[in-house]
C-alpha atoms as a PDB file:
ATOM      1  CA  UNK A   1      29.682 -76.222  -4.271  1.00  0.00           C
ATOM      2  CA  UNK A   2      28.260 -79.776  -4.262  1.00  0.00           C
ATOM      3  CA  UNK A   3      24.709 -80.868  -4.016  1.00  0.00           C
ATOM      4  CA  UNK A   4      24.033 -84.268  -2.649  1.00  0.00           C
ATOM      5  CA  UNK A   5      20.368 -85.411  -2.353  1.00  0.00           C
ATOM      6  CA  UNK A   6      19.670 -87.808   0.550  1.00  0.00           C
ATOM      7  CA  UNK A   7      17.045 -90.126   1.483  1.00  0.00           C
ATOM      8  CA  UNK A   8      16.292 -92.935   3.890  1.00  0.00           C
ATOM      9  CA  UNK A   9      16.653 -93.602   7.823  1.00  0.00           C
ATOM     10  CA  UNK A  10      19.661 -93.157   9.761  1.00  0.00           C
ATOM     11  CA  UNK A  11      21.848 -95.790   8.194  1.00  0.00           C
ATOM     12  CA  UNK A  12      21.897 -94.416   4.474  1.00  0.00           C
ATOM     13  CA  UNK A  13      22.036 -91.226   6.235  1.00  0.00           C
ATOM     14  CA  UNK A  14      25.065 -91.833   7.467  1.00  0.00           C
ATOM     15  CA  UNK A  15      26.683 -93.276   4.143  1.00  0.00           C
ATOM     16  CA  UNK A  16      25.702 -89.948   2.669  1.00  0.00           C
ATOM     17  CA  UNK A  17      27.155 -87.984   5.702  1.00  0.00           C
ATOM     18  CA  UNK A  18      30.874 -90.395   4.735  1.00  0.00           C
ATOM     19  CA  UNK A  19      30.576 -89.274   0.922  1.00  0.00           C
ATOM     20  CA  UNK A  20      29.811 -85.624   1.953  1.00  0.00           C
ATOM     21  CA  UNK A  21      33.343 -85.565   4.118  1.00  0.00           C
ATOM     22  CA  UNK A  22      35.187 -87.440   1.235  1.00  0.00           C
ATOM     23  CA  UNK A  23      33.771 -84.670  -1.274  1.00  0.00           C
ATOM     24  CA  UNK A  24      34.637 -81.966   0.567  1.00  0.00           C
ATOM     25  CA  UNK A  25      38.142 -82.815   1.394  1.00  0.00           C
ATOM     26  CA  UNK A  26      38.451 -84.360  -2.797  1.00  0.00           C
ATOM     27  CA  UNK A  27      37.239 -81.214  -3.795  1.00  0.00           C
ATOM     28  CA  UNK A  28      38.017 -78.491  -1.516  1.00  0.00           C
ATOM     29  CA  UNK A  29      34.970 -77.226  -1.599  1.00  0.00           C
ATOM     30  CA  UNK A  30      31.400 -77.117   0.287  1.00  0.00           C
ATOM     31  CA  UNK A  31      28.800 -79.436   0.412  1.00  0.00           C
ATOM     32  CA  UNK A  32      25.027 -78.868   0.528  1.00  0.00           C
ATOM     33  CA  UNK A  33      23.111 -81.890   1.535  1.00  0.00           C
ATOM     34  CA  UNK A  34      19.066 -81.715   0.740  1.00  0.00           C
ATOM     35  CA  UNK A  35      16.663 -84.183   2.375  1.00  0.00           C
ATOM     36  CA  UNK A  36      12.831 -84.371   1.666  1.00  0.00           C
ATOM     37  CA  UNK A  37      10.859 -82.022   4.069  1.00  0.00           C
ATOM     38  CA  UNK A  38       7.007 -83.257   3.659  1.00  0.00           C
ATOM     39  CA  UNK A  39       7.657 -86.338   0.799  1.00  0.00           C
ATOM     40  CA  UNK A  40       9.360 -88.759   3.411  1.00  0.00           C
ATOM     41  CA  UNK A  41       8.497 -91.168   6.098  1.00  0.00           C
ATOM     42  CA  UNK A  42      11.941 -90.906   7.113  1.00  0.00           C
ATOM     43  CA  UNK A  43      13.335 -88.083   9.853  1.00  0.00           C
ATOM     44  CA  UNK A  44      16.291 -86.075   8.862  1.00  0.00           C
ATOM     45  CA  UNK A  45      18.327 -87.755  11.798  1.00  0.00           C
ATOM     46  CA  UNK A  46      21.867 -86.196  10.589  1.00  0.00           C
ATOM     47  CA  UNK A  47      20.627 -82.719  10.952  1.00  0.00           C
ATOM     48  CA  UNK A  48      22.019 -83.122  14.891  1.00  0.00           C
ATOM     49  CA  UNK A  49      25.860 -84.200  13.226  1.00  0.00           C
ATOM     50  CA  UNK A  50      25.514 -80.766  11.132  1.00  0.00           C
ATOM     51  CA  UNK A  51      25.438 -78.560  14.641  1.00  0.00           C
ATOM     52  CA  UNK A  52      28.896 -80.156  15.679  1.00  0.00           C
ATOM     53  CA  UNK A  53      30.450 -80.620  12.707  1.00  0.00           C
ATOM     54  CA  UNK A  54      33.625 -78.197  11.456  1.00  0.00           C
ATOM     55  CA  UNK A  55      33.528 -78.633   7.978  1.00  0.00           C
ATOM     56  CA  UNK A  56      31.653 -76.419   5.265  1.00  0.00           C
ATOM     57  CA  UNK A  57      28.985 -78.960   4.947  1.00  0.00           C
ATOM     58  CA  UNK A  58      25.387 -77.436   5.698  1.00  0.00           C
ATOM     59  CA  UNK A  59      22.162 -79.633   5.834  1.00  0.00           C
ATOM     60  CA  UNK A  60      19.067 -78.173   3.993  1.00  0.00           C
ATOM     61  CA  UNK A  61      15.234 -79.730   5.278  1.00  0.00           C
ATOM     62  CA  UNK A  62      12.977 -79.034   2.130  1.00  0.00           C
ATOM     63  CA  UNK A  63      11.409 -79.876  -1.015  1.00  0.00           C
ATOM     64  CA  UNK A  64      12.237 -77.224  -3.206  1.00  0.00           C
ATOM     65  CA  UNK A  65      15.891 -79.419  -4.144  1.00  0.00           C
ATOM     66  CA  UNK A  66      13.538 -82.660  -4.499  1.00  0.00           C
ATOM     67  CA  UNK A  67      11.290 -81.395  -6.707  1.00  0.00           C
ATOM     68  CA  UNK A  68      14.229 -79.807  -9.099  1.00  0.00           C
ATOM     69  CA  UNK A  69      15.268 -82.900  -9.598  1.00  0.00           C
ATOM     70  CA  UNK A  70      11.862 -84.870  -9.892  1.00  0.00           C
ATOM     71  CA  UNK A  71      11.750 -82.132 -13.151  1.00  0.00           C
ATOM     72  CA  UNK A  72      15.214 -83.529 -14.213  1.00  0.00           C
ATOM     73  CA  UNK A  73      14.248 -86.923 -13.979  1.00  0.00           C
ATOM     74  CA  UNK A  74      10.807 -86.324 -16.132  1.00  0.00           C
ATOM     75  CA  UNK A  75      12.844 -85.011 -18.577  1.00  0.00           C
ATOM     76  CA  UNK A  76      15.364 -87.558 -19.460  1.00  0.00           C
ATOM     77  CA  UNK A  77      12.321 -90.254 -19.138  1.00  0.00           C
ATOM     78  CA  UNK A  78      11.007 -88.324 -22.004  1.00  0.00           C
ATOM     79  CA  UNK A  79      14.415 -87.575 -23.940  1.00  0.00           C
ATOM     80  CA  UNK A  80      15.722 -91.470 -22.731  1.00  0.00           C
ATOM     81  CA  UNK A  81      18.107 -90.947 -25.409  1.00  0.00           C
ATOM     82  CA  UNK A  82      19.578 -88.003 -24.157  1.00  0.00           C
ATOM     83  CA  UNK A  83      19.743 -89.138 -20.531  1.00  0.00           C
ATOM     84  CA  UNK A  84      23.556 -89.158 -20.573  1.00  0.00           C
ATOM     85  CA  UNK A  85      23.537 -85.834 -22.050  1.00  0.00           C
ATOM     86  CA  UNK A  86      21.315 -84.442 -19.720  1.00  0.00           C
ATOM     87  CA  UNK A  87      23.257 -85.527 -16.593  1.00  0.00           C
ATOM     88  CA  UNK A  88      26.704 -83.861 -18.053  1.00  0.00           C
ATOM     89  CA  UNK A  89      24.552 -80.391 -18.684  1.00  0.00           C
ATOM     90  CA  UNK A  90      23.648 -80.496 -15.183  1.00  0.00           C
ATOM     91  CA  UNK A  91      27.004 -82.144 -13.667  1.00  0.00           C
ATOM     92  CA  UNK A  92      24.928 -85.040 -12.154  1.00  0.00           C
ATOM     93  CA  UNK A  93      26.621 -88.074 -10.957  1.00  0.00           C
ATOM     94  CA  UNK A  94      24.151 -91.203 -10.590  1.00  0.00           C
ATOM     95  CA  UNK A  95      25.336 -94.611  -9.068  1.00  0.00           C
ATOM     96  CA  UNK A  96      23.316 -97.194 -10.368  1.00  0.00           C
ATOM     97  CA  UNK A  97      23.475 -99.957  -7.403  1.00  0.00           C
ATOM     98  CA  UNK A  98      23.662 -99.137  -3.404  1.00  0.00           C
ATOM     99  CA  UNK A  99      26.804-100.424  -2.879  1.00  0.00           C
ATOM    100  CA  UNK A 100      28.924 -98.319  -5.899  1.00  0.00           C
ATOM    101  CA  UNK A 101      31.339 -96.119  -4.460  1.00  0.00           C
ATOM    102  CA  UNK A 102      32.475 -93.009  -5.828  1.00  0.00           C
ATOM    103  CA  UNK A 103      34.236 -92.811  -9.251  1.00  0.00           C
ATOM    104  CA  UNK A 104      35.150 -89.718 -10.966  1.00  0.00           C
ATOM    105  CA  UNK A 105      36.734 -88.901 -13.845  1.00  0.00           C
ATOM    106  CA  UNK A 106      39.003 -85.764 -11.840  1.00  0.00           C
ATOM    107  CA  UNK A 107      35.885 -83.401 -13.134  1.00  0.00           C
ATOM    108  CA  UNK A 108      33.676 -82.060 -10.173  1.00  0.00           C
ATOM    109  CA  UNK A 109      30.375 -82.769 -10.158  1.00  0.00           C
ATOM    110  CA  UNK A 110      27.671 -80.334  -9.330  1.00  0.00           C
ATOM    111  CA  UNK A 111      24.653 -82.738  -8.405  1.00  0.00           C
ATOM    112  CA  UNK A 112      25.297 -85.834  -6.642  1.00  0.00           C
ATOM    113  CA  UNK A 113      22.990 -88.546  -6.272  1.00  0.00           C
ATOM    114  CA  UNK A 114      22.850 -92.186  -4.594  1.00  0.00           C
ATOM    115  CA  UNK A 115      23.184 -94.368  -1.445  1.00  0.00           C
ATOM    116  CA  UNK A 116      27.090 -94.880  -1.634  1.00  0.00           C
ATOM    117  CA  UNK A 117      26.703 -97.952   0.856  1.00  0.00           C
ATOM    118  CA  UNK A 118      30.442 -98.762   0.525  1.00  0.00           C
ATOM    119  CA  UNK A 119      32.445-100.433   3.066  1.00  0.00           C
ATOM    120  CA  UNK A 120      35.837 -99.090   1.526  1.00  0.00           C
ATOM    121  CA  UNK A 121      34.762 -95.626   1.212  1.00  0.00           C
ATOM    122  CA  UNK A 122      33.892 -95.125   4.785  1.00  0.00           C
ATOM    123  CA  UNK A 123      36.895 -97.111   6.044  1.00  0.00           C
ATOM    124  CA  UNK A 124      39.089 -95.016   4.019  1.00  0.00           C
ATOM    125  CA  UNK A 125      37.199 -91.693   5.093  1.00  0.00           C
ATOM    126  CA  UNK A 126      36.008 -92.331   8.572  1.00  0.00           C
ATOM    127  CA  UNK A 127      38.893 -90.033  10.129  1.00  0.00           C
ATOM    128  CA  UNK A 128      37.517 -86.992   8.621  1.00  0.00           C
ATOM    129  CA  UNK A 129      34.445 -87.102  10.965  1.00  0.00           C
ATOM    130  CA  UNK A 130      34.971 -90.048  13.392  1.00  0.00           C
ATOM    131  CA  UNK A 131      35.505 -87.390  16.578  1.00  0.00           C
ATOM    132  CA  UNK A 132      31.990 -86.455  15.563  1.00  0.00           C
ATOM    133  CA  UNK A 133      30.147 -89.505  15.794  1.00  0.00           C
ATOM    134  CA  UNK A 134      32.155 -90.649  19.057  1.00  0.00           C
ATOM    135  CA  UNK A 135      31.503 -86.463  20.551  1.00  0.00           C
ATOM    136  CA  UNK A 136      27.604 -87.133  20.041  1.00  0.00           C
ATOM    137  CA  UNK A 137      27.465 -91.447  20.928  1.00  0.00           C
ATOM    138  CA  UNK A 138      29.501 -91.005  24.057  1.00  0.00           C
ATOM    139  CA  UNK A 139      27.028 -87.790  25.411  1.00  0.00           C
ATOM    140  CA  UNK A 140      23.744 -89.367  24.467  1.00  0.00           C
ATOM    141  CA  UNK A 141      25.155 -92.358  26.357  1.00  0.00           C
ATOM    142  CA  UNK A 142      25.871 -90.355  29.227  1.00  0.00           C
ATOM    143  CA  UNK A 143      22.875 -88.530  29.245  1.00  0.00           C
ATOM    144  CA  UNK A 144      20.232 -91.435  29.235  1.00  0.00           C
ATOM    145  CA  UNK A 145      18.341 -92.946  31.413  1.00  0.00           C
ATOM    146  CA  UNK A 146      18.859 -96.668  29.953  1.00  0.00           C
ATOM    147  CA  UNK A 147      22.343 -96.634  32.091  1.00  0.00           C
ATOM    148  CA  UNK A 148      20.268 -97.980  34.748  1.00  0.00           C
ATOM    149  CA  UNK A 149      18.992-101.101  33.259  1.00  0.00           C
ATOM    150  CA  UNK A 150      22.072-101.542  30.341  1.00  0.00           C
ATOM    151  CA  UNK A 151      24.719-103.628  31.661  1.00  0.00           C
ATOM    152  CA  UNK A 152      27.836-102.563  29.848  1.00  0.00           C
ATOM    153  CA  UNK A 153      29.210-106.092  29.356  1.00  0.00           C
ATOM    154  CA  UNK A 154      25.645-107.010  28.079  1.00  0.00           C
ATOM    155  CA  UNK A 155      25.388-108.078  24.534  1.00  0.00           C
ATOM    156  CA  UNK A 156      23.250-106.137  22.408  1.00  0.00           C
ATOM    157  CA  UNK A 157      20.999-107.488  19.679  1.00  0.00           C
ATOM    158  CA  UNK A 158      19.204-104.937  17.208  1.00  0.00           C
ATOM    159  CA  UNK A 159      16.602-106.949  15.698  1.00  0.00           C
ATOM    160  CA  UNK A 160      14.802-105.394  12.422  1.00  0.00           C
ATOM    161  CA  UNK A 161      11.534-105.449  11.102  1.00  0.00           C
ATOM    162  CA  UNK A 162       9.567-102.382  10.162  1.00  0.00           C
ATOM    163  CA  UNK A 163       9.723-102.304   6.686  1.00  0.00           C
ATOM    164  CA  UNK A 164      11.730-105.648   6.427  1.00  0.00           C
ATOM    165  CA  UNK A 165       8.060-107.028   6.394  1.00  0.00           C
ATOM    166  CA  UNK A 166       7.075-106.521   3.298  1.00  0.00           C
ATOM    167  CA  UNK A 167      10.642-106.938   1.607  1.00  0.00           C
ATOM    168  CA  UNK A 168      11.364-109.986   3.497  1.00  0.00           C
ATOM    169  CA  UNK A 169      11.385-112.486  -0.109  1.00  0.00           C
ATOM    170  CA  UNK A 170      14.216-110.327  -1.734  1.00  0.00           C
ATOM    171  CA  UNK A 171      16.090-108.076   1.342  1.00  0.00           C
ATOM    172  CA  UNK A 172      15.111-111.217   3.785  1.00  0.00           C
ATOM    173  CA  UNK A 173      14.014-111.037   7.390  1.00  0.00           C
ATOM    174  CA  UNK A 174      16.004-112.869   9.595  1.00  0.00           C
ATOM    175  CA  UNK A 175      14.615-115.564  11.704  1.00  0.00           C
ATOM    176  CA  UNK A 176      14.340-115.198  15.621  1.00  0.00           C
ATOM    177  CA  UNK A 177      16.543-118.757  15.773  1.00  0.00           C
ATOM    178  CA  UNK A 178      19.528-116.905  13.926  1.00  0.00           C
ATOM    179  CA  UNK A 179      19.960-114.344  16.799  1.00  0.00           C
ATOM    180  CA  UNK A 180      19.059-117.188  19.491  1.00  0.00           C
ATOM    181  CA  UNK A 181      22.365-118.742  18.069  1.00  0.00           C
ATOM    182  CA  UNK A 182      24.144-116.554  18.580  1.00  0.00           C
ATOM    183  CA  UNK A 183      23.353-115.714  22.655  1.00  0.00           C
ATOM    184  CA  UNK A 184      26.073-116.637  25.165  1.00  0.00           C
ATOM    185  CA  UNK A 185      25.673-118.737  28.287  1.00  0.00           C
ATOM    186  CA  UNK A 186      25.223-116.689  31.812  1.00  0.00           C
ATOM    187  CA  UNK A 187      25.581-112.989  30.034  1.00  0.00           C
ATOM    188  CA  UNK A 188      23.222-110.411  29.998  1.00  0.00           C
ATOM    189  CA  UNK A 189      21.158-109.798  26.696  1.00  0.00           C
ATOM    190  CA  UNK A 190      19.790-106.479  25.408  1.00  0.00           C
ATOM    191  CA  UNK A 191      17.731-106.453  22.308  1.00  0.00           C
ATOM    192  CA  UNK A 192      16.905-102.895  20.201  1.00  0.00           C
ATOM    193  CA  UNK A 193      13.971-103.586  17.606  1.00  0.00           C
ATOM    194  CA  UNK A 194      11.290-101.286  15.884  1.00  0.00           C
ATOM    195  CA  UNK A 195       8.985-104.054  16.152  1.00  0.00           C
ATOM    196  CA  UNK A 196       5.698-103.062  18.615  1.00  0.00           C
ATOM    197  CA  UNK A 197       7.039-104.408  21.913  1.00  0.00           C
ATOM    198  CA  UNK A 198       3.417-104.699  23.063  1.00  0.00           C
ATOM    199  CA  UNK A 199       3.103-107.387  20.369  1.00  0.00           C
ATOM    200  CA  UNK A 200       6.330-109.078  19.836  1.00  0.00           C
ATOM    201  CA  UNK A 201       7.853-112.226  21.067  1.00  0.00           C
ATOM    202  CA  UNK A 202      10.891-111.351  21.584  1.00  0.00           C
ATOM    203  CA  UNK A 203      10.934-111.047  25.502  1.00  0.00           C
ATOM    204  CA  UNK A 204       9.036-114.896  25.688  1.00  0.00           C
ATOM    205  CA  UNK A 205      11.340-116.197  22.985  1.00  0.00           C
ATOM    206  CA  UNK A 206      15.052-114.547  24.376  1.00  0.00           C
ATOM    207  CA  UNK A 207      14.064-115.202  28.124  1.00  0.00           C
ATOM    208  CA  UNK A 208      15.594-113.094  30.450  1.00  0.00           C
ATOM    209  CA  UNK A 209      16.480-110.428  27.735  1.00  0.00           C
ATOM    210  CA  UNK A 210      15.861-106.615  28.324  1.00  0.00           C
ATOM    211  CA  UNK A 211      13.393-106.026  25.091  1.00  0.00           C
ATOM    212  CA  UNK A 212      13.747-101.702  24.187  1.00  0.00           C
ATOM    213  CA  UNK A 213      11.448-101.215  21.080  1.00  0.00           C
ATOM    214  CA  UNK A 214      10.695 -97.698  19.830  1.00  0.00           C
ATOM    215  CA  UNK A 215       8.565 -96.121  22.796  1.00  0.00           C
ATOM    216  CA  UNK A 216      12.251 -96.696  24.801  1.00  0.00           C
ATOM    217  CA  UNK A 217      14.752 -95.189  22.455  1.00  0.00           C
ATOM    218  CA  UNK A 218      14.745 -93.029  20.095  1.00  0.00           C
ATOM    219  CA  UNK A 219      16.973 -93.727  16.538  1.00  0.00           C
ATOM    220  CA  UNK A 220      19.768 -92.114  18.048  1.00  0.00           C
ATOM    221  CA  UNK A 221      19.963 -93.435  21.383  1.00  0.00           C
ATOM    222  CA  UNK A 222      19.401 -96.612  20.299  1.00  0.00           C
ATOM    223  CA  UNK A 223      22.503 -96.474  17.852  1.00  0.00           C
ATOM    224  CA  UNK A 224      24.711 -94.967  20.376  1.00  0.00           C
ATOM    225  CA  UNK A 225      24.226 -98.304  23.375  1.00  0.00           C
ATOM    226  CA  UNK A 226      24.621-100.474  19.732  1.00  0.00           C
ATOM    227  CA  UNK A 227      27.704 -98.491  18.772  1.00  0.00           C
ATOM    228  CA  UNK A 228      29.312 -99.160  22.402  1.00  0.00           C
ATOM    229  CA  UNK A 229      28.590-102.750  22.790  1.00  0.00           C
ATOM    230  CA  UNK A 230      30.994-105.323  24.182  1.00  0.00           C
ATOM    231  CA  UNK A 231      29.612-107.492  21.604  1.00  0.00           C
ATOM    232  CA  UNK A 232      26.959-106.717  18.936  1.00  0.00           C
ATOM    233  CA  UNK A 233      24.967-108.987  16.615  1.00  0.00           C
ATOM    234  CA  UNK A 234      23.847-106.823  14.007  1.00  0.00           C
ATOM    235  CA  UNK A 235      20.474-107.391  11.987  1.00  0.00           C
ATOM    236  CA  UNK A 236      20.879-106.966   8.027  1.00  0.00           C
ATOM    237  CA  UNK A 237      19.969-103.067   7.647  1.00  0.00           C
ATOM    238  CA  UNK A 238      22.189 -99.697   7.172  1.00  0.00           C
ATOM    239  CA  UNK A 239      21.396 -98.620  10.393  1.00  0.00           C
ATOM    240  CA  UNK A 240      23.238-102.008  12.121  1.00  0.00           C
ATOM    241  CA  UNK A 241      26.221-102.217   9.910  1.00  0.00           C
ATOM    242  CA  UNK A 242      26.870 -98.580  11.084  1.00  0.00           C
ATOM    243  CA  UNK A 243      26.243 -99.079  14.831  1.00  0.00           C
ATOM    244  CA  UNK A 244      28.655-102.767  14.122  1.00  0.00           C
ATOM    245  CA  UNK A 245      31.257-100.488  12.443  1.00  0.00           C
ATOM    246  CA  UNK A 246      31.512 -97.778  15.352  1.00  0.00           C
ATOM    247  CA  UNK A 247      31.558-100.932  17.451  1.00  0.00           C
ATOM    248  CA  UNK A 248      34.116-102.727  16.145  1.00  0.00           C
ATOM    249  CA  UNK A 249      35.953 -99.441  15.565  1.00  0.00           C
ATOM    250  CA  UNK A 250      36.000 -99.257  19.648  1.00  0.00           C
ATOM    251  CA  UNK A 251      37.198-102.856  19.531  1.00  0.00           C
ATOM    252  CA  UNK A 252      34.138-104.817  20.012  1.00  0.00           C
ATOM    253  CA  UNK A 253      33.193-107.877  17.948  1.00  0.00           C
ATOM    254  CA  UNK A 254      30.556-107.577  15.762  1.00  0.00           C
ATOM    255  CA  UNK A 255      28.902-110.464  14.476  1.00  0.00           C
ATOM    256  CA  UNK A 256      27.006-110.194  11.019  1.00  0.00           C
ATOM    257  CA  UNK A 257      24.263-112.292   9.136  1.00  0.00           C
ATOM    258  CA  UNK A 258      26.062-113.744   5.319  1.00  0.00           C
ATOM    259  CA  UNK A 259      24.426-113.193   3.197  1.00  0.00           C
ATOM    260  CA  UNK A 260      23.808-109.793   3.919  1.00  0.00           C
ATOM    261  CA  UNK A 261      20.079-110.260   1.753  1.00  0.00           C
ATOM    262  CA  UNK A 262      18.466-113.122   0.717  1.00  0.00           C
ATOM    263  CA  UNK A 263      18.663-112.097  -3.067  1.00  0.00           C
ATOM    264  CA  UNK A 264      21.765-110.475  -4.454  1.00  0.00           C
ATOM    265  CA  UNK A 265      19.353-107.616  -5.168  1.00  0.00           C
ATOM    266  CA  UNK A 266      21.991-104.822  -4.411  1.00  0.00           C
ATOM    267  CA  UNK A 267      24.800-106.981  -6.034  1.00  0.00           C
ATOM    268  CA  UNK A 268      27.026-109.547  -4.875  1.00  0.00           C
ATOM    269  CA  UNK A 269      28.955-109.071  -1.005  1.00  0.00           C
ATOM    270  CA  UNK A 270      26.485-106.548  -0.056  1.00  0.00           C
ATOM    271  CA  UNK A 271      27.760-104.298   3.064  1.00  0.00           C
ATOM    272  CA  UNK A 272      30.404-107.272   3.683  1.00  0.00           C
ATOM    273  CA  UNK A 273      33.440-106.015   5.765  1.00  0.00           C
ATOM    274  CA  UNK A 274      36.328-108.234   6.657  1.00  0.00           C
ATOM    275  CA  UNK A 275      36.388-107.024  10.327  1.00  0.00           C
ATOM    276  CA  UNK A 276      33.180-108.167  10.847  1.00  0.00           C
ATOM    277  CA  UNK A 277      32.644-111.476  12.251  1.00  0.00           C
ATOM    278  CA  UNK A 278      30.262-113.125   9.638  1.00  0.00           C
ATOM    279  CA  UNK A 279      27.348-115.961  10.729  1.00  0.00           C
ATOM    280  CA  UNK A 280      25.313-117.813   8.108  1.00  0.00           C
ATOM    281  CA  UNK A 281      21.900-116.009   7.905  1.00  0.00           C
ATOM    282  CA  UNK A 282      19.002-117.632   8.614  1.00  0.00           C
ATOM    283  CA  UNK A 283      15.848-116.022   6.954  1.00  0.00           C
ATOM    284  CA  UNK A 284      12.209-116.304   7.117  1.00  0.00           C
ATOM    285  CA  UNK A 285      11.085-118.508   4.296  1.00  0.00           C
ATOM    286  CA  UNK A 286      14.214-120.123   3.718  1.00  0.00           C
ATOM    287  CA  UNK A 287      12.810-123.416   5.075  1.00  0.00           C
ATOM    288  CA  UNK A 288       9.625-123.428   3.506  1.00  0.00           C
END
């Protein structure tokens, strides 16, 4: 058996979900995968993929895992020395940047830990779980009430903020004028944020566009109307470049801000993918 420990929203959810389905097919073997019960602000959204999926790969909502490895970690901050010696006692693997992808020596692991935000590893692994994503997409699309007002030729915009606010100098918050850019003449726009819609600009600034904030669509929801676009322009967060990859997986274009961040905080090409359609960024500050 493999542990993985996962954190985050949906979109490094889902990069956990691709490494679990490449492990377990590696390995032959099953996968545990613990997320945070009480210590997160995030919801464990993949627990609804775990009640379709066929694999041996169970989901596990608690602390107990976290706080095993919270004791690890204390331990080689003490013994620094001995960190490396400490992570082959307890068959740890650690990546060290987001966008590392899996390397192993042919040894299984026991503990795995990580974001795995690599564009190979899901393109080379997506067919292990792909009916599963399209199986729960297509229903919630079905299902919802937003068929009424979602054109399906419409373009869709997802539009982050939330916690882009107060990374915005090194992740970068992109500027209203780079998604204006990108609208076409005479076709409908639909825009997904987690800003407030109450207090955002959006429907003033994008006139004529359908505005759905939080209060109309859940996180899943709104990833499944992103994931079926005709055309998506994807903001500069996990949870877009997921929603653009199921899209353009379906044969939609997707376009996508470049640089990915403003800094090269995660390491150089960042969540770039060649099928993507790529659109200088424009971020908040950058004029200033």
């Amino acid at each position: 058996m493999i542990r993985i420990q996962a954190i985050g929203g949906l979109g490094n959810q889902l990069f956990i979900w691709n490494l679990a389905h490449y492990l377990e097919e590696k390995f032959d073997t099953r996968i545990v995968i613990y997320f945070p019960e009480t210590k997160s602000d995030r919801k464990c959204e993949i627990q609804v993929l775990g009640s379709i999926c066929k694999h041996r790969i169970r989901i596990i909502e608690g602390d107990s895992f976290n706080n095993y490895m919270n004791l690890i970690e204390r331990i080689k901050t003490k013994y620094s020395s001995l960190s490396k010696l400490v992570d082959k006692i307890f068959g740890i693997h650690q990546t060290e940047l987001p966008s590392e992808s899996f390397e192993s020596n042919g040894k299984k692991p026991r503990i795995v830990r990580g974001y795995f935000q690599s564009p190979d590893l899901v393109s080379r692994n997506y067919h292990l779980y792909s009916s599963e994503l399209y199986e729960l997409t297509r229903n919630l699309i079905q299902t919802s009430d937003l068929n009424k007002r979602i054109n399906s030729k419409a373009i869709i915009f997802h539009i982050r903020r939330g916690d882009f606010l107060k990374n915005a100098e090194k992740v970068g918050l992109l500027t209203l004028e780079y998604f204006k850019e990108q609208i076409e003449q005479d076709m409908n726009t639909v825009i997904f944020t987690d800003a407030d819609e109450s207090d955002s600009e959006f429907a003033t600034f994008f006139d004529g566009a359908i505005v759905l904030g939080e209060e109309n669509a859940d996180t899943w929801t709104s990833f499944a109307f992103m994931s079926f676009a005709k055309k998506l322009v994807a903001s500069n967060s996990t949870f877009s470049w997921w929603a653009g990859f199921l899209a353009e997986a379906r044969g939609a274009e997707v376009v996508a801000p470049s640089p990915w961040t403003r800094t090269p905080i995660y390491g150089q090409d960042y969540l770039s993918y060649e099928r993507f359609t790529h659109k200088r960024a424009l971020f908040c500050g950058d004029d200033e």
